[in-house]
C-alpha atoms as a PDB file:
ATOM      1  CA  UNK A   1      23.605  -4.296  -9.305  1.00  0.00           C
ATOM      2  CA  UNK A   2      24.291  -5.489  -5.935  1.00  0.00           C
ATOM      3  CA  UNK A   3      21.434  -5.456  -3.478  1.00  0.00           C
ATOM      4  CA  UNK A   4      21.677  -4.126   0.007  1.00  0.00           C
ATOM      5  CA  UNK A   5      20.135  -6.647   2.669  1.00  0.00           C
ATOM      6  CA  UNK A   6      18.011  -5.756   5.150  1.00  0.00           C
ATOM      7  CA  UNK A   7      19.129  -5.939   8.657  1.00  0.00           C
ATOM      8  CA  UNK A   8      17.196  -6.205  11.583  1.00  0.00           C
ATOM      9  CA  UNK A   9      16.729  -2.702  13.410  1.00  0.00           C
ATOM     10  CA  UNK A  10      18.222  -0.225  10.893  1.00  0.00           C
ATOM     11  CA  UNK A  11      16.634   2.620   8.782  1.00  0.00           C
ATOM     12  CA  UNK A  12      16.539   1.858   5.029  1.00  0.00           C
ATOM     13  CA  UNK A  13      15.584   4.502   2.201  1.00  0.00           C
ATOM     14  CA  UNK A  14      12.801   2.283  -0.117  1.00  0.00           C
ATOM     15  CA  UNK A  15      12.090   2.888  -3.707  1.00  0.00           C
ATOM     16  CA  UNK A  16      10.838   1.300  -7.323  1.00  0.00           C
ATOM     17  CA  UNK A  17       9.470   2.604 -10.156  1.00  0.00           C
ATOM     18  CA  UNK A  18       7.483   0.843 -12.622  1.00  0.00           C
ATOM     19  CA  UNK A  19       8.865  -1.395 -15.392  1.00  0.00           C
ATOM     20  CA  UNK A  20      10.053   0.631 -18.157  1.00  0.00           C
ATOM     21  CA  UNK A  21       8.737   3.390 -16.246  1.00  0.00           C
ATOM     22  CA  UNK A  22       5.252   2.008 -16.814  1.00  0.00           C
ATOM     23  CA  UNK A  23       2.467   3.651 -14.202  1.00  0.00           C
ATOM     24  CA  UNK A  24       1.752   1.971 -10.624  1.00  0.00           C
ATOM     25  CA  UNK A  25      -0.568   4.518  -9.735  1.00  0.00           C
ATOM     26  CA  UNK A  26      -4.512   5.050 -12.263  1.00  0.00           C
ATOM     27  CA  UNK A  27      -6.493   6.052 -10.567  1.00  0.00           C
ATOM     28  CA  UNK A  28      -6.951   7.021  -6.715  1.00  0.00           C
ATOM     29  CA  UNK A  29      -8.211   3.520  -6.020  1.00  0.00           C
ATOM     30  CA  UNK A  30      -5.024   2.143  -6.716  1.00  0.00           C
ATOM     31  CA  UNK A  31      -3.152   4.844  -4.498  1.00  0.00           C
ATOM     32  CA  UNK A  32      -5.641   3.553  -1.846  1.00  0.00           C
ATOM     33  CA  UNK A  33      -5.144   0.041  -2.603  1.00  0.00           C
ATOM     34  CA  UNK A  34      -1.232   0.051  -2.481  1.00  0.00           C
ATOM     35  CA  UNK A  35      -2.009   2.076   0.960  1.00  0.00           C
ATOM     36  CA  UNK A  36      -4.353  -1.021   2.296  1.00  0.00           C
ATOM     37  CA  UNK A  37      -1.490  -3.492   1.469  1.00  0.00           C
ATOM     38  CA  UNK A  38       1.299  -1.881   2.703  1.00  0.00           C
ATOM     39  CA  UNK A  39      -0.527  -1.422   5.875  1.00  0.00           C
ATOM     40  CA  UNK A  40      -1.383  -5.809   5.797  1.00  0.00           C
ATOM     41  CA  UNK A  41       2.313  -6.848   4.884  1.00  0.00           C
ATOM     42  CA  UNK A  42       4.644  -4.293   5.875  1.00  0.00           C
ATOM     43  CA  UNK A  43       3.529  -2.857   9.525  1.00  0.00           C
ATOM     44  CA  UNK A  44       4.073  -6.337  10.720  1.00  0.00           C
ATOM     45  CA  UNK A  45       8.195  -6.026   9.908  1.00  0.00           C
ATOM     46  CA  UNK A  46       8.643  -2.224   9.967  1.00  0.00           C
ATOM     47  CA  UNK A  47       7.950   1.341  11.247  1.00  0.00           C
ATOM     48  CA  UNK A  48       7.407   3.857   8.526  1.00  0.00           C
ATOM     49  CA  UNK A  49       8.449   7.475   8.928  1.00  0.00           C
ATOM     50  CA  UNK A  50       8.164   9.091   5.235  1.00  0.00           C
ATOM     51  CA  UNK A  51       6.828   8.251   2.309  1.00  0.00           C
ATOM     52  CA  UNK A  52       5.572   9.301  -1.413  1.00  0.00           C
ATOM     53  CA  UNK A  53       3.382   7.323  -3.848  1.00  0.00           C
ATOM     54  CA  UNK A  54       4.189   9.139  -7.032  1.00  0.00           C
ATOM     55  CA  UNK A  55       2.421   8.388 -10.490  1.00  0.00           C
ATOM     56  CA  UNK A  56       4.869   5.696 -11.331  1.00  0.00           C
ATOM     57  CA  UNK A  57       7.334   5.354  -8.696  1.00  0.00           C
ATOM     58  CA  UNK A  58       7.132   5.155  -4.857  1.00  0.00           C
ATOM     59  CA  UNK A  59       9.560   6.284  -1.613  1.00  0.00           C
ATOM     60  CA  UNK A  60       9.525   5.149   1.565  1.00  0.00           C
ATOM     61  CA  UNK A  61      11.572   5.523   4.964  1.00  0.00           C
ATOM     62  CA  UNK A  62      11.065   2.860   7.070  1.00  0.00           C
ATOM     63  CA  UNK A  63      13.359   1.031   9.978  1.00  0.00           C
ATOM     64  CA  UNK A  64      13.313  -2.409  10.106  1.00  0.00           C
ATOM     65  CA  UNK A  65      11.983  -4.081  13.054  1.00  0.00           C
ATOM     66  CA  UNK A  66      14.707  -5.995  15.247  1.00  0.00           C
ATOM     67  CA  UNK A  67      13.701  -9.811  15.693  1.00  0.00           C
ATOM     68  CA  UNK A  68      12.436  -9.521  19.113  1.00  0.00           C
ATOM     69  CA  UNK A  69       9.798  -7.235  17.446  1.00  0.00           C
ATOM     70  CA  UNK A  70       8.632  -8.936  14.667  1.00  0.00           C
ATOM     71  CA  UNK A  71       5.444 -11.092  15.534  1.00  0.00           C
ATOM     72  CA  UNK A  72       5.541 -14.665  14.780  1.00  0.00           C
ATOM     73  CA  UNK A  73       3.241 -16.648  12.313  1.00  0.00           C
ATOM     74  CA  UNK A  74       2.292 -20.436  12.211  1.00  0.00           C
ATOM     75  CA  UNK A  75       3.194 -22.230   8.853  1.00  0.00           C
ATOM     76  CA  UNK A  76       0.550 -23.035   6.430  1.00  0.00           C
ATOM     77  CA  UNK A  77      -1.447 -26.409   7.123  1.00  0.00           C
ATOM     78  CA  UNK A  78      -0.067 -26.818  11.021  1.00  0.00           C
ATOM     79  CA  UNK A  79      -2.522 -28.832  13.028  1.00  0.00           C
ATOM     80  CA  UNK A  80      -2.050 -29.383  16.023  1.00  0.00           C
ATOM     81  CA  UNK A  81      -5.002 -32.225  17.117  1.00  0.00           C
ATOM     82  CA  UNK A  82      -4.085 -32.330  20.903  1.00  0.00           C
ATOM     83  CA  UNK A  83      -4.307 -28.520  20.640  1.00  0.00           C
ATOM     84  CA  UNK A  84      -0.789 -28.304  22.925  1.00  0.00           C
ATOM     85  CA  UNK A  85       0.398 -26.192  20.916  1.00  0.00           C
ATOM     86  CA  UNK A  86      -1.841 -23.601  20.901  1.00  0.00           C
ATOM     87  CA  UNK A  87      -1.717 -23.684  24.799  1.00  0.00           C
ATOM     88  CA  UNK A  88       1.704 -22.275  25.368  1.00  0.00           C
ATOM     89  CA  UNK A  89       3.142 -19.376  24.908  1.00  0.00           C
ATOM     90  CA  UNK A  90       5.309 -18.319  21.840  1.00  0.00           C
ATOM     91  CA  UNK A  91       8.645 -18.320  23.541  1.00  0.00           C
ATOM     92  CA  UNK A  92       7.669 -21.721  24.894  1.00  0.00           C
ATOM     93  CA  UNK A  93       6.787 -23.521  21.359  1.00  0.00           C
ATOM     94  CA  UNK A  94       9.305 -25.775  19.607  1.00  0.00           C
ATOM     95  CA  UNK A  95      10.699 -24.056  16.909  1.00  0.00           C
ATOM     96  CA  UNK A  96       9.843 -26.684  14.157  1.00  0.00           C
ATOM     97  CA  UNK A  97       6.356 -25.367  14.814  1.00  0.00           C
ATOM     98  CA  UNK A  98       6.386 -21.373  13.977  1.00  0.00           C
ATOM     99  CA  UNK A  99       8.824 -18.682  12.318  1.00  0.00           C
ATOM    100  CA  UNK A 100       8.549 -15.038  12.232  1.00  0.00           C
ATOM    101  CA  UNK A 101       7.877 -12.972   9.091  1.00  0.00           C
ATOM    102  CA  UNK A 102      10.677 -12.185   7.436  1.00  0.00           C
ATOM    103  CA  UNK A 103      10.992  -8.697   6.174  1.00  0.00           C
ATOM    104  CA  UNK A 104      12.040  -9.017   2.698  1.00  0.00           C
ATOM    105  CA  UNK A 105       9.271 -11.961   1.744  1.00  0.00           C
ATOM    106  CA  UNK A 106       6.834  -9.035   2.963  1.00  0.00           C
ATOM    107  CA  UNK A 107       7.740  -6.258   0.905  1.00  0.00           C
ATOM    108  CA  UNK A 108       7.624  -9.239  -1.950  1.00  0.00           C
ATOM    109  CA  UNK A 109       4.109 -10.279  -1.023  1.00  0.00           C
ATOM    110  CA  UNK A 110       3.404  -6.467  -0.865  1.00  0.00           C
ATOM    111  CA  UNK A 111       4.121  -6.337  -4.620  1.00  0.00           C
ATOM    112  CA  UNK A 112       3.388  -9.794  -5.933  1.00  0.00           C
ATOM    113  CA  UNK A 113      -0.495  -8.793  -4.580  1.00  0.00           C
ATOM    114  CA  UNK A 114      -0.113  -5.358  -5.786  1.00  0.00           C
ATOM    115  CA  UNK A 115       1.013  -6.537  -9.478  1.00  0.00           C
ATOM    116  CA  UNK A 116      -1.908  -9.328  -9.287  1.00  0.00           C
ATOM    117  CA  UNK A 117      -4.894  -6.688  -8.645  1.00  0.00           C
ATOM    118  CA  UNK A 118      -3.411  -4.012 -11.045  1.00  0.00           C
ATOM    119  CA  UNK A 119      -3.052  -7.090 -13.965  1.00  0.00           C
ATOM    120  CA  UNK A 120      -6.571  -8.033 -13.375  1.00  0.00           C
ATOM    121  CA  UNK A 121      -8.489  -4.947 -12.926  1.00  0.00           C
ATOM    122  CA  UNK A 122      -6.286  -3.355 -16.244  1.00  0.00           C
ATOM    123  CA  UNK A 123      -6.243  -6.803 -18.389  1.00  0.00           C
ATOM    124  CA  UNK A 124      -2.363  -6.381 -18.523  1.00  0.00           C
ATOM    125  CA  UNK A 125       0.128  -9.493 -17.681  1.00  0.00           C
ATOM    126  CA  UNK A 126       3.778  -9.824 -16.229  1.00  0.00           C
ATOM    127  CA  UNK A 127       5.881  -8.060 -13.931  1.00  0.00           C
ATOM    128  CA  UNK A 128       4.879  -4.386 -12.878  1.00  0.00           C
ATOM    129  CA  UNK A 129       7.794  -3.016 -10.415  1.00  0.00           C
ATOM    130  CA  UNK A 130      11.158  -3.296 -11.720  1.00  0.00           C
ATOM    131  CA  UNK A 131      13.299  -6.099  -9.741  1.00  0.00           C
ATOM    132  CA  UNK A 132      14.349  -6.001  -6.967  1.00  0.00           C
ATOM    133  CA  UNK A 133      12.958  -3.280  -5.433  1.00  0.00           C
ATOM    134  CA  UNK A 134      15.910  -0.443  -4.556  1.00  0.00           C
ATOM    135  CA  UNK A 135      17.106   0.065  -0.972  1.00  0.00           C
ATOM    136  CA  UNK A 136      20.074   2.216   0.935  1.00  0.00           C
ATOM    137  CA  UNK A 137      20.407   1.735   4.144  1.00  0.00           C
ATOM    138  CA  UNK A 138      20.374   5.208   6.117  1.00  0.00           C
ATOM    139  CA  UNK A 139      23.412   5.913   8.904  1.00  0.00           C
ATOM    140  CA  UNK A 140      23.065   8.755   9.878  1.00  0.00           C
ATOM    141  CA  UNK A 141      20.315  11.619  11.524  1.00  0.00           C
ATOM    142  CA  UNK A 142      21.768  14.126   8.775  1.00  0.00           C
ATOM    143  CA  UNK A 143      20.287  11.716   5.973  1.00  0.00           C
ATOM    144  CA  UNK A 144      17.211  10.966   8.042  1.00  0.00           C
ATOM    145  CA  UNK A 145      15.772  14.404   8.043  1.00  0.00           C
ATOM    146  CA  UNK A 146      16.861  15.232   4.237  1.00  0.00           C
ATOM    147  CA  UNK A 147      15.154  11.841   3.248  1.00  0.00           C
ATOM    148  CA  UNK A 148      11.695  12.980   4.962  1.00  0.00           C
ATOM    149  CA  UNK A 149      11.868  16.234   2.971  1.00  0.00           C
ATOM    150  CA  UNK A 150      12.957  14.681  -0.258  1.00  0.00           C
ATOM    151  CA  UNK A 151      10.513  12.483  -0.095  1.00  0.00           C
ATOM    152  CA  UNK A 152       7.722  14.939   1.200  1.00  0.00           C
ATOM    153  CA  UNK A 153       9.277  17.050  -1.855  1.00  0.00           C
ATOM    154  CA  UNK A 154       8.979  14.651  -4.323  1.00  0.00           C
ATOM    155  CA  UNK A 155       5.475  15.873  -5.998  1.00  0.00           C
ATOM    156  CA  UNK A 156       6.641  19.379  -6.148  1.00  0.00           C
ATOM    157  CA  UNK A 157       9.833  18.326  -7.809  1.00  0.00           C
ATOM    158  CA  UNK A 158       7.763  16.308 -10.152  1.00  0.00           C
ATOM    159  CA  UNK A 159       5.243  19.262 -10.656  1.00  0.00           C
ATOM    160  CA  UNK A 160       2.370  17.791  -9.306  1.00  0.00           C
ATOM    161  CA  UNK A 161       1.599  20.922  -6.625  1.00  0.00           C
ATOM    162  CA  UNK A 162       3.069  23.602  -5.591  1.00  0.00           C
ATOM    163  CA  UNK A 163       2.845  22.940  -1.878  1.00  0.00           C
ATOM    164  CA  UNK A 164       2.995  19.775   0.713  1.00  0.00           C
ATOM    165  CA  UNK A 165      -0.372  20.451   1.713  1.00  0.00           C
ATOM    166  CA  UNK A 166      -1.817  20.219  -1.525  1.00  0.00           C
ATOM    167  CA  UNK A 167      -0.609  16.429  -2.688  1.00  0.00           C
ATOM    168  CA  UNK A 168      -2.818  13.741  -1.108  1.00  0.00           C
ATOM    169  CA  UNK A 169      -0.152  10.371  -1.235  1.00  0.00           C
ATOM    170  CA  UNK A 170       2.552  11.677   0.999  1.00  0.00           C
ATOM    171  CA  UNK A 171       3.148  11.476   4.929  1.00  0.00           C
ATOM    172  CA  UNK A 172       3.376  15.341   4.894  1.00  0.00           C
ATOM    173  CA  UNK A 173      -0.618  15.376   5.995  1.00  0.00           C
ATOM    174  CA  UNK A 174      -0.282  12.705   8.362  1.00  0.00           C
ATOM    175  CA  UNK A 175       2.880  14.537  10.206  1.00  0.00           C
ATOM    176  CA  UNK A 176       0.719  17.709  10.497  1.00  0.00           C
ATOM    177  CA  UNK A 177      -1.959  16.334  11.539  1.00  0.00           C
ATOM    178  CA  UNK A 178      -3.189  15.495  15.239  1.00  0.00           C
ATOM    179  CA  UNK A 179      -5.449  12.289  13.370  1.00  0.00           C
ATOM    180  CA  UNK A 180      -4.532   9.351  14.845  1.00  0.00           C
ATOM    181  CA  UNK A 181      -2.020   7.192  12.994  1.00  0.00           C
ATOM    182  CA  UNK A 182       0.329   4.171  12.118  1.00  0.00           C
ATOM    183  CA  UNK A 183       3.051   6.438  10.866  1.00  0.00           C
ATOM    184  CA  UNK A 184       6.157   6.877  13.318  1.00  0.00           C
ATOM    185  CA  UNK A 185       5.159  10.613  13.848  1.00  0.00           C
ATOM    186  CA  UNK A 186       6.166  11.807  16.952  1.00  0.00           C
ATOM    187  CA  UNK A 187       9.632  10.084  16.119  1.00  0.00           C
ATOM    188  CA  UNK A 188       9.517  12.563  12.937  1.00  0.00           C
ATOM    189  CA  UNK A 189       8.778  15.392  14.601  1.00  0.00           C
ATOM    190  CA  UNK A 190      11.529  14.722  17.398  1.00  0.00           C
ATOM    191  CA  UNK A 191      13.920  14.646  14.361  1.00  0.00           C
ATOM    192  CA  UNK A 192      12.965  18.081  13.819  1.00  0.00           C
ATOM    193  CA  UNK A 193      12.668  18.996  17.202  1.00  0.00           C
ATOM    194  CA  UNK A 194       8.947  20.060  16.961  1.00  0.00           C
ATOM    195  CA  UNK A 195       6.302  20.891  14.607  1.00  0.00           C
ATOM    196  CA  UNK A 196       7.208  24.653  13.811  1.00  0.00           C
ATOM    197  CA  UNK A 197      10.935  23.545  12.895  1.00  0.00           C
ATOM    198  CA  UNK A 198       9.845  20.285  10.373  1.00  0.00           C
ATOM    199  CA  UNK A 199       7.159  22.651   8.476  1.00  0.00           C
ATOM    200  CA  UNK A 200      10.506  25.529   8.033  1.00  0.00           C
ATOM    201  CA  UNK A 201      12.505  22.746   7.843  1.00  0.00           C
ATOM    202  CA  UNK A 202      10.377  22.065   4.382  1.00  0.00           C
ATOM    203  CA  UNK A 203       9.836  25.242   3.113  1.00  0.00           C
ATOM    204  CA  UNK A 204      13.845  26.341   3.370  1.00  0.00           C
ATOM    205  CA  UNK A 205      15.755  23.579   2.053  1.00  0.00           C
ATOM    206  CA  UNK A 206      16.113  23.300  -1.648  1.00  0.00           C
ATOM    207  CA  UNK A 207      15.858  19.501  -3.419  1.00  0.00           C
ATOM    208  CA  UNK A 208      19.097  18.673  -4.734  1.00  0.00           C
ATOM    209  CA  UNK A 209      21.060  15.427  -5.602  1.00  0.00           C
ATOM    210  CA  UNK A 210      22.652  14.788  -1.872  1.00  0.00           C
ATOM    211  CA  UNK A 211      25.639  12.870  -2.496  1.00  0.00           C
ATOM    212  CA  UNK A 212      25.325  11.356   1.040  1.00  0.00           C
ATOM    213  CA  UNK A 213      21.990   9.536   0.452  1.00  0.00           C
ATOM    214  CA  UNK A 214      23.167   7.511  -2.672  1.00  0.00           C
ATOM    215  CA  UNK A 215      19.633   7.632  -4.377  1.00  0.00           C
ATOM    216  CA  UNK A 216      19.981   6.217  -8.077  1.00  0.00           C
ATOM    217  CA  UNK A 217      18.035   9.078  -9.430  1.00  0.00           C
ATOM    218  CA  UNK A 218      16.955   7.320 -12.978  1.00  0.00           C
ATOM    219  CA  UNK A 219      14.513   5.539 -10.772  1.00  0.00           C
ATOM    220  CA  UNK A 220      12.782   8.682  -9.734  1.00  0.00           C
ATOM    221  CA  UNK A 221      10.873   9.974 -12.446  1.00  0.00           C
END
């Protein structure tokens, strides 16, 4: 399977499943967990506008951050004695001395730390998310707003609830409500023009296999 790359300032459709279909998700402390890293690796190299943590497979929407963006970090074990390098600025240091993140090693530390916590707390060993992780780049504002309510649609497709509100790992809460958050909302909502139109937006479209976003669907259940 050939894997899409991820280029600096586009909008990429996210998803995994566990090995053999095996669970990600116990218990709500894992849902939490997952929620904790994602926050520590991935907000660094990428704005988040949807996503789903099902039972044993996740979906996000995200846009990748363009280079200028991206924060920079200082290789493990730099010293710098004379402590001139920590006196100018970032555009000013030598670049032998620092490198940004780099968005795919993230979402791999995101799992790799994910995998290692699950293994341990469960007293299971080897890999947990299928490899690599799936991505489709998104190109258009059509595919955009039918990925947010796929995604926000995914526990009701799954039976889990019967309503958005009513499933507690999705970004449907967050969109709705006024809480302060990390999640590209008022993006989302401009998408939709306002509030009023993304909530009918949900409740009239019907979940069906969209040729135009080119989801492998064997990975979502």
């Amino acid at each position: 399977m050939k894997t899409t790359r991820l280029e600096y300032g586009h909008f990429y459709h996210i998803y995994n499943r566990g090995i053999n279909g095996c669970n990600l998700f116990q218990e709500n402390e894992n849902y939490d967990y997952f929620l904790y890293l994602y926050d520590k690796y991935i907000s660094s190299v990428a704005e988040t506008y949807a996503w789903v943590l099902m039972r044993n497979h996740f979906h996000l929407l995200v846009r990748i951050k363009t280079v200028r963006e991206i924060p920079f970090i200082t290789p493990e074990g730099l010293k710098n004695t004379s402590g001139l390098v920590s006196n100018l600025s970032v555009s000013a240091r030598p670049e032998s001395v620092y490198k940004r993140y780099k968005p795919v090693n993230q979402f791999s530390h995101l799992f790799n730390a994910y995998t290692k916590a699950v293994n341990k707390r469960y007293g299971r060993t080897g890999s947990l998310f299928e490899h690599p992780f799936r991505r489709k780049q998104v190109v258009s504002n059509h595919q955009l707003k039918y990925l947010v309510y796929y995604i926000h649609h995914n526990p009701i497709h799954h039976g889990f609830c019967e309503h958005y509100l009513d499933y507690p790992w999705s970004s449907y809460l967050t969109v709705v409500s006024p809480k302060e958050t990390k999640l590209s909302r008022a993006e989302v909502i401009r998408w939709f023009d306002d509030k009023s139109n993304f909530e009918k937006f949900h409740s009239q479209q019907e979940i069906r296999k969209f040729d135009e976003l080119n989801i492998d669907f064997s990975c979502d259940g």
